[in-house]
Each structure stands twice: as structure tokens, then as C-alpha cells.
PDB file of N, CA and C in Angstrom:
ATOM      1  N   UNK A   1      18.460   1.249  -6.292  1.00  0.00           N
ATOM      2  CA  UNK A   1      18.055   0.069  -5.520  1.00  0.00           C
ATOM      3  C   UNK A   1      18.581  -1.182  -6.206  1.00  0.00           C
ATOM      4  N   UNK A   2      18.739  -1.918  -5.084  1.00  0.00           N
ATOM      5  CA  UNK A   2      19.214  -3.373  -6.043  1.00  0.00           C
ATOM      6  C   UNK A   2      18.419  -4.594  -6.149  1.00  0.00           C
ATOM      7  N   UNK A   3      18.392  -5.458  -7.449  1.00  0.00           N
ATOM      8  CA  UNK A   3      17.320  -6.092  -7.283  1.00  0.00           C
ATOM      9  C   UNK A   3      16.796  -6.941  -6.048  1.00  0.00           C
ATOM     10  N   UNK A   4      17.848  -6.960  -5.302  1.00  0.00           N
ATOM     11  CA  UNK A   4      17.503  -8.008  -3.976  1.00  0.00           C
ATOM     12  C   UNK A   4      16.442  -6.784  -2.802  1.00  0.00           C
ATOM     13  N   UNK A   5      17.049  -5.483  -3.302  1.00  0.00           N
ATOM     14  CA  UNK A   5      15.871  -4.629  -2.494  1.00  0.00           C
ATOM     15  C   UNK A   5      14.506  -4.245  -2.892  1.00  0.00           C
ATOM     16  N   UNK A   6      14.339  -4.419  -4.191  1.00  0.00           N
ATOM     17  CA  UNK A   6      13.210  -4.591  -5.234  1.00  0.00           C
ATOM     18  C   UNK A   6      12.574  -5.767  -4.468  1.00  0.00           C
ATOM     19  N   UNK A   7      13.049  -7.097  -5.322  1.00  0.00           N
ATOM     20  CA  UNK A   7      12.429  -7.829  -4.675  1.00  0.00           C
ATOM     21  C   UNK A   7      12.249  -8.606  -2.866  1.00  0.00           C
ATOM     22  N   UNK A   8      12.658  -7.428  -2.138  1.00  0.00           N
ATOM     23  CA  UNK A   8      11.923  -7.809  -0.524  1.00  0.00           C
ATOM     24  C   UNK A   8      11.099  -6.817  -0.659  1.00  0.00           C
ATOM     25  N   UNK A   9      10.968  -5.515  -1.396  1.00  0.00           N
ATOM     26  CA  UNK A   9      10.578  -4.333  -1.181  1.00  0.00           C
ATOM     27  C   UNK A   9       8.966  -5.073  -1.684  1.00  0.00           C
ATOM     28  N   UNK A  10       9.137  -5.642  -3.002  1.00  0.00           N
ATOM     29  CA  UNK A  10       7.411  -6.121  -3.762  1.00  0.00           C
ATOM     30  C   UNK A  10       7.161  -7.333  -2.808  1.00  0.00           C
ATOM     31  N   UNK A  11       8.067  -7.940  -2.227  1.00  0.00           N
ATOM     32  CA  UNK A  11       7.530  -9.284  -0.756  1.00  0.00           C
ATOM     33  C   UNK A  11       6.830  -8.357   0.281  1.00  0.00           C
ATOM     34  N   UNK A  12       7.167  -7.348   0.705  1.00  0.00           N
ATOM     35  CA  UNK A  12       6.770  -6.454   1.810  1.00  0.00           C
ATOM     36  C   UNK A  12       5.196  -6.481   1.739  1.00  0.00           C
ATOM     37  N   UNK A  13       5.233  -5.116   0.542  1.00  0.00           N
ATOM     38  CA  UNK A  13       3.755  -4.735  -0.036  1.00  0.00           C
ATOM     39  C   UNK A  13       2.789  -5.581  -0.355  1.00  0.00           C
ATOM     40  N   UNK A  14       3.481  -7.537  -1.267  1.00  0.00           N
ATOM     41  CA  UNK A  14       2.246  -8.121  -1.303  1.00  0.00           C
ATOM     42  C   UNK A  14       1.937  -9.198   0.357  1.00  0.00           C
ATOM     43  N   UNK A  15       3.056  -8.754   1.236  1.00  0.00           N
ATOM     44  CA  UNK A  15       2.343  -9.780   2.510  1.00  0.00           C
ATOM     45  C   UNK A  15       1.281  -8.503   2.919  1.00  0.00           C
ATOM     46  N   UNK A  16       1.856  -7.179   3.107  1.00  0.00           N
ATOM     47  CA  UNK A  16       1.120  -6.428   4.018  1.00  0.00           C
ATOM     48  C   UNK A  16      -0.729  -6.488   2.969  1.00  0.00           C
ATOM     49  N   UNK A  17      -1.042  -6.246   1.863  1.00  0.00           N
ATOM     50  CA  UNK A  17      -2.179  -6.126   0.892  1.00  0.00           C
ATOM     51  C   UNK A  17      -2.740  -7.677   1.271  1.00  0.00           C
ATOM     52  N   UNK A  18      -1.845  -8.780   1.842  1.00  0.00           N
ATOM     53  CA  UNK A  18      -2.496 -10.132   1.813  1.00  0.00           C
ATOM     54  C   UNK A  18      -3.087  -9.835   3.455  1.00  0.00           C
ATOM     55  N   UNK A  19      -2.598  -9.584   4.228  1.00  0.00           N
ATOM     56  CA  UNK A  19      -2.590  -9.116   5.719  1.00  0.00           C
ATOM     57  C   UNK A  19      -4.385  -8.484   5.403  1.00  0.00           C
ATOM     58  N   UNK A  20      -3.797  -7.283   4.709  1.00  0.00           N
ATOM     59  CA  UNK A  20      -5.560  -6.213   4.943  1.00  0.00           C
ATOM     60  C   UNK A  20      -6.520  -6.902   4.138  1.00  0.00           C
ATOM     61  N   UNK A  21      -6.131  -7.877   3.100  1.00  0.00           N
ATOM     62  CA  UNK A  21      -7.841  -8.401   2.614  1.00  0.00           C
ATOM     63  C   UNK A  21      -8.215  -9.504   3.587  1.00  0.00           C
ATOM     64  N   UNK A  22      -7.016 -10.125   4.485  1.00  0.00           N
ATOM     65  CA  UNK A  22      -7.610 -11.271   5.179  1.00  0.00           C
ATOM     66  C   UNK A  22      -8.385 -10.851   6.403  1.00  0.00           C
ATOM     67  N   UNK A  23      -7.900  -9.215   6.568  1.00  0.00           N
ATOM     68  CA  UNK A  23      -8.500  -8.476   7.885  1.00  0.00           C
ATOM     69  C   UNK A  23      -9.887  -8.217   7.355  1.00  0.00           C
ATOM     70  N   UNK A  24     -10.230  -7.492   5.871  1.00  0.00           N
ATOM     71  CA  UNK A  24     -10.894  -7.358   5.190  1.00  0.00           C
ATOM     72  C   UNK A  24     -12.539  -8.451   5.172  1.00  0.00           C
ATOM     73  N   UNK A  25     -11.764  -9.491   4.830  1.00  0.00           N
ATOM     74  CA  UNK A  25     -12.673 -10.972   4.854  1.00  0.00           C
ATOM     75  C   UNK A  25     -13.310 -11.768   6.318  1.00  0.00           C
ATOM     76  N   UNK A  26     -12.267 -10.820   7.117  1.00  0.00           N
ATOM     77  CA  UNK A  26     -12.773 -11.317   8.480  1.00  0.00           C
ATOM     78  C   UNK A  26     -11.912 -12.652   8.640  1.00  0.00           C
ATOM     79  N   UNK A  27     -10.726 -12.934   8.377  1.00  0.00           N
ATOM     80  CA  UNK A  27     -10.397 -14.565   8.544  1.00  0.00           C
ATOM     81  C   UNK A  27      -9.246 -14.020   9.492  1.00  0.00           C
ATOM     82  N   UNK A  28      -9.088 -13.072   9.369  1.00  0.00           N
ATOM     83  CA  UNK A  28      -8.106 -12.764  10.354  1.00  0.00           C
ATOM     84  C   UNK A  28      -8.231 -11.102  11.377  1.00  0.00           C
ATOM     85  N   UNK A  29      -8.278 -11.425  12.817  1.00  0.00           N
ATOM     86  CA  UNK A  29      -8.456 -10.520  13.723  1.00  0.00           C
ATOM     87  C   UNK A  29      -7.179  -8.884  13.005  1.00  0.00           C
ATOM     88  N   UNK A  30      -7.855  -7.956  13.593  1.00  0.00           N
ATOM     89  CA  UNK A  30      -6.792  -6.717  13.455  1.00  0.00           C
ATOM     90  C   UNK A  30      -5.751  -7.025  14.571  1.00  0.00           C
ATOM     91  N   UNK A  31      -6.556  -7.762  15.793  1.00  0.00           N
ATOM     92  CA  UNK A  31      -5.430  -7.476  17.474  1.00  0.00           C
ATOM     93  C   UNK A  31      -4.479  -8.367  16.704  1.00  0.00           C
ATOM     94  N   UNK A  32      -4.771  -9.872  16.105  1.00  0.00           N
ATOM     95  CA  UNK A  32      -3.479 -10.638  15.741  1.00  0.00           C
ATOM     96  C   UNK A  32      -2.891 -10.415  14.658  1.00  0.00           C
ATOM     97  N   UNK A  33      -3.221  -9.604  13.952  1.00  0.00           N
ATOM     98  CA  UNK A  33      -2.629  -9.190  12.408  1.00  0.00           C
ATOM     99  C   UNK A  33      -1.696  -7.935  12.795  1.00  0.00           C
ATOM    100  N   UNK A  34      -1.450  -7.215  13.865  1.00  0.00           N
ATOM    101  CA  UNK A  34      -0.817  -6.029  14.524  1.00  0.00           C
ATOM    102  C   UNK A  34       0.555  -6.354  14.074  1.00  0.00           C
ATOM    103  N   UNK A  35       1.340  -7.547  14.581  1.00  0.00           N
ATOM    104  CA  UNK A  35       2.675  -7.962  14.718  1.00  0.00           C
ATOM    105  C   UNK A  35       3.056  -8.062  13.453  1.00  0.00           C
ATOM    106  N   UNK A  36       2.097  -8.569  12.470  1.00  0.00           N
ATOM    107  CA  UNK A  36       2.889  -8.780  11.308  1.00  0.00           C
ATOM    108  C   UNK A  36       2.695  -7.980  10.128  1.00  0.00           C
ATOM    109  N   UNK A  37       1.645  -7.314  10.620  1.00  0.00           N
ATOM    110  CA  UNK A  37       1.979  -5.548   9.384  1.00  0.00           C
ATOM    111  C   UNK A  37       3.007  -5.053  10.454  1.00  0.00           C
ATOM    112  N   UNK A  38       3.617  -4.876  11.638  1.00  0.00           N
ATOM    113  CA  UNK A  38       4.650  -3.734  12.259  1.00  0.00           C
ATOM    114  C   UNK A  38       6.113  -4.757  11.496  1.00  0.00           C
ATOM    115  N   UNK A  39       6.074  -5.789  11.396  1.00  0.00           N
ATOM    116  CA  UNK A  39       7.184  -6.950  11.174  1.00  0.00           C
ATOM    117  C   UNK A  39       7.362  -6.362   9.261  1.00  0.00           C
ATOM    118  N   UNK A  40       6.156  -6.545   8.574  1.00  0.00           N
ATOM    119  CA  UNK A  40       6.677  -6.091   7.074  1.00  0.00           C
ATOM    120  C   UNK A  40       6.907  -4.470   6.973  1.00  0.00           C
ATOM    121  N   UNK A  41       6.211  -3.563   7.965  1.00  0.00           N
ATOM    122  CA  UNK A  41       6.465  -2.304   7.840  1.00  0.00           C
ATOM    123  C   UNK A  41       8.403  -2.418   7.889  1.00  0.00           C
ATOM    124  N   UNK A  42       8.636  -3.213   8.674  1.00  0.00           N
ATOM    125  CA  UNK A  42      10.456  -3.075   9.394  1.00  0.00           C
ATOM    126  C   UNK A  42      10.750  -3.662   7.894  1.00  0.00           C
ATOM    127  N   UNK A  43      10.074  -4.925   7.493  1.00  0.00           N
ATOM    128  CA  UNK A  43      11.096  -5.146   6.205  1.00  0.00           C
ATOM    129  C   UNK A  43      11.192  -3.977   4.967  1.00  0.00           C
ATOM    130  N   UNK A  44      10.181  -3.937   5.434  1.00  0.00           N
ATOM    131  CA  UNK A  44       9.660  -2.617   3.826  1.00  0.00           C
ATOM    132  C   UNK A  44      10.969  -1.169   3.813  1.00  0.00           C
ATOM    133  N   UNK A  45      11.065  -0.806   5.282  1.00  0.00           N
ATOM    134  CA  UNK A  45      11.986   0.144   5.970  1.00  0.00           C
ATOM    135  C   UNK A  45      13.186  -0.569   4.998  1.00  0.00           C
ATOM    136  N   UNK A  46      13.388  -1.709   5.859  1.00  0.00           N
ATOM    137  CA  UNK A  46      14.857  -2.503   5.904  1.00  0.00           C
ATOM    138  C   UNK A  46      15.600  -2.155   4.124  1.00  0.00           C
ATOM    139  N   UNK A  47      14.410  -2.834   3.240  1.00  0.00           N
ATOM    140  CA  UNK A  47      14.696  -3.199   1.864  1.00  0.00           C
ATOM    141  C   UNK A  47      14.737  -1.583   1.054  1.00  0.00           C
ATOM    142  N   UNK A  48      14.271  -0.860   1.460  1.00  0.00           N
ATOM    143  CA  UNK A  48      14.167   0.440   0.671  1.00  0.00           C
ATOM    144  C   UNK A  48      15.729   1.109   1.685  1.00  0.00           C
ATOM    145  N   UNK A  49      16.316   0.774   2.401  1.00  0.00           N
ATOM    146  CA  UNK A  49      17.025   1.605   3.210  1.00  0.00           C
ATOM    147  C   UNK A  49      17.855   0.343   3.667  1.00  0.00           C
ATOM    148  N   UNK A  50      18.975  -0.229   3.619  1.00  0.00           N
ATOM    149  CA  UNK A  50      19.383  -1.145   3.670  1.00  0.00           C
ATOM    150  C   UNK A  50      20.164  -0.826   4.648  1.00  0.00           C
ATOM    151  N   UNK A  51      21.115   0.646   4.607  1.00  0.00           N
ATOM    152  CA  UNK A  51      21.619   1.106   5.093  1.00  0.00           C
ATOM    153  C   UNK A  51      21.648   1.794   6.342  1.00  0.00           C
ATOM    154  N   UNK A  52      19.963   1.480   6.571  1.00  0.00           N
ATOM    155  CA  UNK A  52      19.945   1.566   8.217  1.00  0.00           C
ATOM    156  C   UNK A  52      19.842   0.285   9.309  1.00  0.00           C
ATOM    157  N   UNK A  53      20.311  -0.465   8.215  1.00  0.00           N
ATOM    158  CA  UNK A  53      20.383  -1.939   9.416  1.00  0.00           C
ATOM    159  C   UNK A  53      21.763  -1.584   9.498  1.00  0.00           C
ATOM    160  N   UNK A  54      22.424  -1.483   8.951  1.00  0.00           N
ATOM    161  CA  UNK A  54      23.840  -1.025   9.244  1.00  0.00           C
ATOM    162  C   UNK A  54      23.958  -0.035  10.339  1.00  0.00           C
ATOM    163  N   UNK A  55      23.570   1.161   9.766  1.00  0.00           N
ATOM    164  CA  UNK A  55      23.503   2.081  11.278  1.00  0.00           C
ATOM    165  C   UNK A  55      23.100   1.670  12.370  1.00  0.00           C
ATOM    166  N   UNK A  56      21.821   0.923  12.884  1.00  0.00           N
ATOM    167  CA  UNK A  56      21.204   0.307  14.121  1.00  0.00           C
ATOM    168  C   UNK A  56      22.358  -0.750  14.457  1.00  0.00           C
ATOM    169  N   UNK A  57      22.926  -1.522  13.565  1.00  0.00           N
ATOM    170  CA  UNK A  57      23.866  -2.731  13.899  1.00  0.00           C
ATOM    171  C   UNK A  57      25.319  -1.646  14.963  1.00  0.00           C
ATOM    172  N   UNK A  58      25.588  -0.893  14.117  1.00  0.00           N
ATOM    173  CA  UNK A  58      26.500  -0.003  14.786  1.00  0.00           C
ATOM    174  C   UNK A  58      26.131   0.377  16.169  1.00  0.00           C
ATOM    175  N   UNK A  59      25.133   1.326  16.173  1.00  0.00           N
ATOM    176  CA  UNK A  59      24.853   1.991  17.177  1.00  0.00           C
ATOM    177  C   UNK A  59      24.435   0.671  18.148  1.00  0.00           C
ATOM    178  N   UNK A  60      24.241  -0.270  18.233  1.00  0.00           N
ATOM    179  CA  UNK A  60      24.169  -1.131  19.423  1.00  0.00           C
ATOM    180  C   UNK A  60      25.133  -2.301  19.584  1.00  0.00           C
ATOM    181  N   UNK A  61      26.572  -1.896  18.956  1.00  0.00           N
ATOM    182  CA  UNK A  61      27.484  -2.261  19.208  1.00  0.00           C
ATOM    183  C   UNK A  61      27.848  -4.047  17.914  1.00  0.00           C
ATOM    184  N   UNK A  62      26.757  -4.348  17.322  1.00  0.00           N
ATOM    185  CA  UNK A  62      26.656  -5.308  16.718  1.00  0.00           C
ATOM    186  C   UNK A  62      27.557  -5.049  15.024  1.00  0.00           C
ATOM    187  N   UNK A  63      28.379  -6.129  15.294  1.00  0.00           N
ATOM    188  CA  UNK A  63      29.361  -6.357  14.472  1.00  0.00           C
ATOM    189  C   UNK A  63      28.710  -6.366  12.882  1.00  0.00           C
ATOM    190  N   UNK A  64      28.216  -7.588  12.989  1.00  0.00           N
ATOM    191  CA  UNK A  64      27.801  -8.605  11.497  1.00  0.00           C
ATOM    192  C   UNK A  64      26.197  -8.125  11.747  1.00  0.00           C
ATOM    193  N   UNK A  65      25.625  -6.864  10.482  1.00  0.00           N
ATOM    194  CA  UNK A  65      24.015  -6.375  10.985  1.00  0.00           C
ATOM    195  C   UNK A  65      23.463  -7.275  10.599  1.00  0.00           C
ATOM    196  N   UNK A  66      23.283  -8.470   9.453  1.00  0.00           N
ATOM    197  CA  UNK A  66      22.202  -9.139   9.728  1.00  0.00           C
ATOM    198  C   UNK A  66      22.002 -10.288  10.884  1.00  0.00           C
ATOM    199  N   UNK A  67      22.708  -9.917  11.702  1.00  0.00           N
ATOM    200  CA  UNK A  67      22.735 -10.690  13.339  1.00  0.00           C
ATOM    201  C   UNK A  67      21.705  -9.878  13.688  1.00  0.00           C
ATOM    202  N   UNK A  68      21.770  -8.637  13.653  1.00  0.00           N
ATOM    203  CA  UNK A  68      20.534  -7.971  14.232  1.00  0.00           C
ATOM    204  C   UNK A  68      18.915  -8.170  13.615  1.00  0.00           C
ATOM    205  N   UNK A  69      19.435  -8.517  12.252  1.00  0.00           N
ATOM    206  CA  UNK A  69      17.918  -8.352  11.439  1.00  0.00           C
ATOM    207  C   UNK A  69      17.771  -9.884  12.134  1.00  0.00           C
ATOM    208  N   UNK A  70      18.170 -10.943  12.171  1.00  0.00           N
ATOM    209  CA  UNK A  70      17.761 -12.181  12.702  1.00  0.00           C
ATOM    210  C   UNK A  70      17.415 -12.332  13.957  1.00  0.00           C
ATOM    211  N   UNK A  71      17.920 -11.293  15.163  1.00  0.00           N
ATOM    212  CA  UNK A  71      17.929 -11.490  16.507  1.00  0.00           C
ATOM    213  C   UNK A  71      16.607 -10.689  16.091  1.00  0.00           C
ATOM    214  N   UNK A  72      16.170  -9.193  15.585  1.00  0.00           N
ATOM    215  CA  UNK A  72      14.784  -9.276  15.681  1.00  0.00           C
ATOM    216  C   UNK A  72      13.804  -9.761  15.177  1.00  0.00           C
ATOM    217  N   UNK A  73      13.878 -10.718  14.392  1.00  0.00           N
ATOM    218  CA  UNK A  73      12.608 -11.344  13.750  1.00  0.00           C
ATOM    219  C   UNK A  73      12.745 -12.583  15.133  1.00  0.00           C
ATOM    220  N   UNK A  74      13.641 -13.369  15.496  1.00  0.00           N
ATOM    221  CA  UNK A  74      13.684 -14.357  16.604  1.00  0.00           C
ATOM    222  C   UNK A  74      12.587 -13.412  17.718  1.00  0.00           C
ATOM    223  N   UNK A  75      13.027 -12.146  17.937  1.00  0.00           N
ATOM    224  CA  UNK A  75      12.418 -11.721  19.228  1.00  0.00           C
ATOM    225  C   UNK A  75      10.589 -11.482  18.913  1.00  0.00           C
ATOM    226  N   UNK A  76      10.690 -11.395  17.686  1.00  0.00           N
ATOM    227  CA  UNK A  76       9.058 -11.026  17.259  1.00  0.00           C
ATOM    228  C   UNK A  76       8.185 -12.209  17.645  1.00  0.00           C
ATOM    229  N   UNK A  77       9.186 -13.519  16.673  1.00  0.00           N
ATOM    230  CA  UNK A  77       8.236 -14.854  16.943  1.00  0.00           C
ATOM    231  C   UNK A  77       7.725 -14.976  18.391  1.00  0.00           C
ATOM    232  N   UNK A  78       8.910 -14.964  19.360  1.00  0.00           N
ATOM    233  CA  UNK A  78       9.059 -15.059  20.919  1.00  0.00           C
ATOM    234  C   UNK A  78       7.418 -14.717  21.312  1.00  0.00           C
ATOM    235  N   UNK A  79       7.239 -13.375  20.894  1.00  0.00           N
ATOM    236  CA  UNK A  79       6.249 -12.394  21.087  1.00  0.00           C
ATOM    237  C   UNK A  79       4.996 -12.667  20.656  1.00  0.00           C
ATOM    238  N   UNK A  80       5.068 -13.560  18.838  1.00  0.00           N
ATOM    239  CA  UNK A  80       3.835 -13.923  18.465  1.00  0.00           C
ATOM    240  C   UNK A  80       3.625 -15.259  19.385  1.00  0.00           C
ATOM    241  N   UNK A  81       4.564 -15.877  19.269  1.00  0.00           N
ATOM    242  CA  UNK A  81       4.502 -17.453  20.350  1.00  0.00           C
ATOM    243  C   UNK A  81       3.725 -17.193  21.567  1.00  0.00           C
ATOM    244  N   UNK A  82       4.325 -16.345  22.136  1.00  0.00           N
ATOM    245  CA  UNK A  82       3.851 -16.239  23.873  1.00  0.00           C
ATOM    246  C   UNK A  82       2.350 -15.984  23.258  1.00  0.00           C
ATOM    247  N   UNK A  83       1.876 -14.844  22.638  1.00  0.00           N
ATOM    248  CA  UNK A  83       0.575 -14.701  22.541  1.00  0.00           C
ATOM    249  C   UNK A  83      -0.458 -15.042  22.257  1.00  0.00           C
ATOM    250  N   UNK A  84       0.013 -16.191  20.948  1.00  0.00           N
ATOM    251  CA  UNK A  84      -0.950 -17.286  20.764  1.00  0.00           C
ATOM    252  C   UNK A  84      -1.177 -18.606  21.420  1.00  0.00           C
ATOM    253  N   UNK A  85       0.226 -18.678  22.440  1.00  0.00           N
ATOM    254  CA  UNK A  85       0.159 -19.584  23.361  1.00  0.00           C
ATOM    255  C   UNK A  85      -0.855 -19.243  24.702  1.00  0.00           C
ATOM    256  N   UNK A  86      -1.009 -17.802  25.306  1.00  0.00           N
ATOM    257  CA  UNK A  86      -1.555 -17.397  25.547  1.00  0.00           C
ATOM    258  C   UNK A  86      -3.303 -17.838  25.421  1.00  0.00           C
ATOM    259  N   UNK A  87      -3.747 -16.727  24.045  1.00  0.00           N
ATOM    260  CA  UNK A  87      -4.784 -17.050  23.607  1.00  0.00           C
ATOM    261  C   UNK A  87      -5.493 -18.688  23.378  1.00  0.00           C
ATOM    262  N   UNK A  88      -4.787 -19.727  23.517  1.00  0.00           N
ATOM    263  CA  UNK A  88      -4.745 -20.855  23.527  1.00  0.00           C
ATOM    264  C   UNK A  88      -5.408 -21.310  24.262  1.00  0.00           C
ATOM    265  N   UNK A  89      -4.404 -20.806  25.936  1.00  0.00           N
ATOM    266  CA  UNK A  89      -5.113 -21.265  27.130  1.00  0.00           C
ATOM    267  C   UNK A  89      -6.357 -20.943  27.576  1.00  0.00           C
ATOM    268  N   UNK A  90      -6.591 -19.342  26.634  1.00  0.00           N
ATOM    269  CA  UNK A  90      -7.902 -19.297  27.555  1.00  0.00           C
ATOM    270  C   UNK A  90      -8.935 -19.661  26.932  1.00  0.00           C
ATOM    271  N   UNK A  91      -8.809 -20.461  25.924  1.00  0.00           N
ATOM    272  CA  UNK A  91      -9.911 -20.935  24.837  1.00  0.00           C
ATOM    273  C   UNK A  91      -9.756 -22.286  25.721  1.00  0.00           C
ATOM    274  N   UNK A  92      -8.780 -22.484  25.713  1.00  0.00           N
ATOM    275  CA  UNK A  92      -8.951 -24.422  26.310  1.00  0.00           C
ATOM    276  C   UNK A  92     -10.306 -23.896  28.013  1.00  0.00           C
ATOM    277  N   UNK A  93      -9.699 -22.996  28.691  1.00  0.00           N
ATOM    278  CA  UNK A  93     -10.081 -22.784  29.999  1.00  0.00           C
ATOM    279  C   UNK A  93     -11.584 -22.988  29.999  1.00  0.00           C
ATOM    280  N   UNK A  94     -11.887 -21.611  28.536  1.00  0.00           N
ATOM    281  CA  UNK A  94     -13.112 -21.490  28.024  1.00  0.00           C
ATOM    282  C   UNK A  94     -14.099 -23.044  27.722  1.00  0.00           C
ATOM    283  N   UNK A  95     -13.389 -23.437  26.962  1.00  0.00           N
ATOM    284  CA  UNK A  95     -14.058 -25.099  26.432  1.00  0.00           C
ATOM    285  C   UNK A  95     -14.178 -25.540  27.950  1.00  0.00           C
ATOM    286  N   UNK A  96     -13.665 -25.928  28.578  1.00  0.00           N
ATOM    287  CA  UNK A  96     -13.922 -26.505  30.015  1.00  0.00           C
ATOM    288  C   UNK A  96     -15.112 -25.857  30.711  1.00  0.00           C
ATOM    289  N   UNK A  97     -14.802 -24.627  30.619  1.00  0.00           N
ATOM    290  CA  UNK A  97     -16.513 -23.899  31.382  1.00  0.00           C
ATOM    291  C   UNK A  97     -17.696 -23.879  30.648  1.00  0.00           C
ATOM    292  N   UNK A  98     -17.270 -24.344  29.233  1.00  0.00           N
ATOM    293  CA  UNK A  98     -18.662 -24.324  28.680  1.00  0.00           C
ATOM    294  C   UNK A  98     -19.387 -25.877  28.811  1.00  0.00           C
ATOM    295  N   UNK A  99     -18.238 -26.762  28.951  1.00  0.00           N
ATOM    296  CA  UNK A  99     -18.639 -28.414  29.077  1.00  0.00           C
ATOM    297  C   UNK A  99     -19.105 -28.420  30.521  1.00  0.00           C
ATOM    298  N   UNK A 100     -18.759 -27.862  31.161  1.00  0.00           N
ATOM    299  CA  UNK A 100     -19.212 -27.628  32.725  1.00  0.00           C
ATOM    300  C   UNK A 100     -20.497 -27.268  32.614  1.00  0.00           C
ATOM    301  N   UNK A 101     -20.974 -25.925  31.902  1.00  0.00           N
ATOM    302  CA  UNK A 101     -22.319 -25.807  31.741  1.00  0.00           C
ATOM    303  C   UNK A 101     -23.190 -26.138  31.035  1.00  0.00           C
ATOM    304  N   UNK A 102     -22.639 -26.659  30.391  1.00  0.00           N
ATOM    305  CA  UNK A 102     -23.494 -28.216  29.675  1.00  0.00           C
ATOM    306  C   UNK A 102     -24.192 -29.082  30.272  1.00  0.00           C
ATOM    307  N   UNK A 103     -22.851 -29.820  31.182  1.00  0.00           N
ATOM    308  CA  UNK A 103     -23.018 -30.740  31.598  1.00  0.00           C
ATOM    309  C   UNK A 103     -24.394 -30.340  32.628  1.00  0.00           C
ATOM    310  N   UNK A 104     -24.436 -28.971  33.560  1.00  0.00           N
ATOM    311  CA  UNK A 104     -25.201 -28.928  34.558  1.00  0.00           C
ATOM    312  C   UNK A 104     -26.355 -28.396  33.937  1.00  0.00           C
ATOM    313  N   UNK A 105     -26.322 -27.736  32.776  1.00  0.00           N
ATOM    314  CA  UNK A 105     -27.869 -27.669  32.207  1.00  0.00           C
ATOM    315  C   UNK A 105     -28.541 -28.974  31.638  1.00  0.00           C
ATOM    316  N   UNK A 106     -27.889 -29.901  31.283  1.00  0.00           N
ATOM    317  CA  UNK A 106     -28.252 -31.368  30.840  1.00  0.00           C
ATOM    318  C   UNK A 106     -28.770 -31.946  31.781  1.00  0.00           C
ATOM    319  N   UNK A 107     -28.065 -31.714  33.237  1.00  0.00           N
ATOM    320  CA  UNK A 107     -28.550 -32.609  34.695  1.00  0.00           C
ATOM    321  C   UNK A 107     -29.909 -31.634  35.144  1.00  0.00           C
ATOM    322  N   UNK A 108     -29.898 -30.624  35.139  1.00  0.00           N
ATOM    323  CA  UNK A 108     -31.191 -30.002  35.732  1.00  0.00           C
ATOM    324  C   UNK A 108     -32.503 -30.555  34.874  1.00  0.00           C
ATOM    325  N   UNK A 109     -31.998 -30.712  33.398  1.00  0.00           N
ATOM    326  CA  UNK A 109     -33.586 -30.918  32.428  1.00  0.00           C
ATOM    327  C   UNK A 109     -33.667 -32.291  32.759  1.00  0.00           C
ATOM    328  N   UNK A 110     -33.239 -33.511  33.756  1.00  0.00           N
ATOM    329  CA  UNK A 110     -33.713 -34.303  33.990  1.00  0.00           C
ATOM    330  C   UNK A 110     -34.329 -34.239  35.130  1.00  0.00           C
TER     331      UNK A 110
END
């Protein structure tokens, strides 16, 4: 291994161990912590096996492989984006129906 695969290989293991104590502590959900233990599992792959970004770069026709390692971390964000953009809206939606029932439990106790 070379030290540049060493060190993504010990980046891998201490995001994924930071990932499970924050799941651990409760500061962070398992549903939103999903993407980014499957995201260090791929680096962990990547850095111990370097040589299969090469093969995948091949087999889907891609010239220069870390075009591929960049086009999939771009497509992951895409994925975390949409979902927390998502989850966003329905918290805002949420805040609105709860000020709604506020507001009409406030008007009835008068």
C-alpha cells in the first residue's frame, strides 16, 4: 500500500467511528447518516484497492478514473442536497401548521 492509501484508508475508518458515536449520542439520525457511511465504505474500497477505480473507469468507457471518483461524489452531494432540501420543506410546512394551531387554540381560550 502506499502512503497516500494508508492515509485515505485511516480518513475512511476515523469519519465512519465519528459517523457511529454521533449516531451513538443521538446528534445524528441513522436515515441521514446512511449516505455517508455508504460514501466512506466506497472510499475505504477505493484506498485499499485503488485499482478498481481504474477497472470501473474502464468498464464505463471513462478515460481519466479520477473523473469518475469526482463525478461520483458530485452525484452523492446531488442526492444528500435534494434530501435535506427536501426534509427542509416539510419542517418549514410543519412550523406553519403548528403556528396555525396556535394561533386557533389562543383564539378559542378567549
Amino acid at each position: 500500500m502506499t502512503p497516500t492509501s494508508i492515509f485515505l484508508t485511516i480518513i475512511a475508518i476515523l469519519v465512519i467511528l465519528y459517523i457511529l458515536i454521533s449516531i451513538r449520542k443521538n446528534k445524528l439520525s441513522p436515515a441521514n447518516s446512511f449516505i455517508w457511511i455508504i460514501f466512506c465504505i466506497v472510499l475505504l474500497v477505493l484506498s485499499i484497492w485503488p485499482a478498481s477505480l481504474d477497472w470501473l473507469a474502464n468498464l464505463l468507457g471513462i478515460s481519466y478514473p479520477p473523473t469518475l471518483f469526482l463525478a461520483i461524489a458530485i452525484v452523492i452531494l446531488f442526492i444528500m442536497n435534494f434530501t435535506q432540501s427536501k426534509k427542509i420543506e416539510d419542517l418549514q410546512k410543519k412550523i406553519i401548521d403548528l403556528g396555525q394551531e396556535l394561533s386557533i387554540q389562543k383564539d378559542k381560550k378567549k
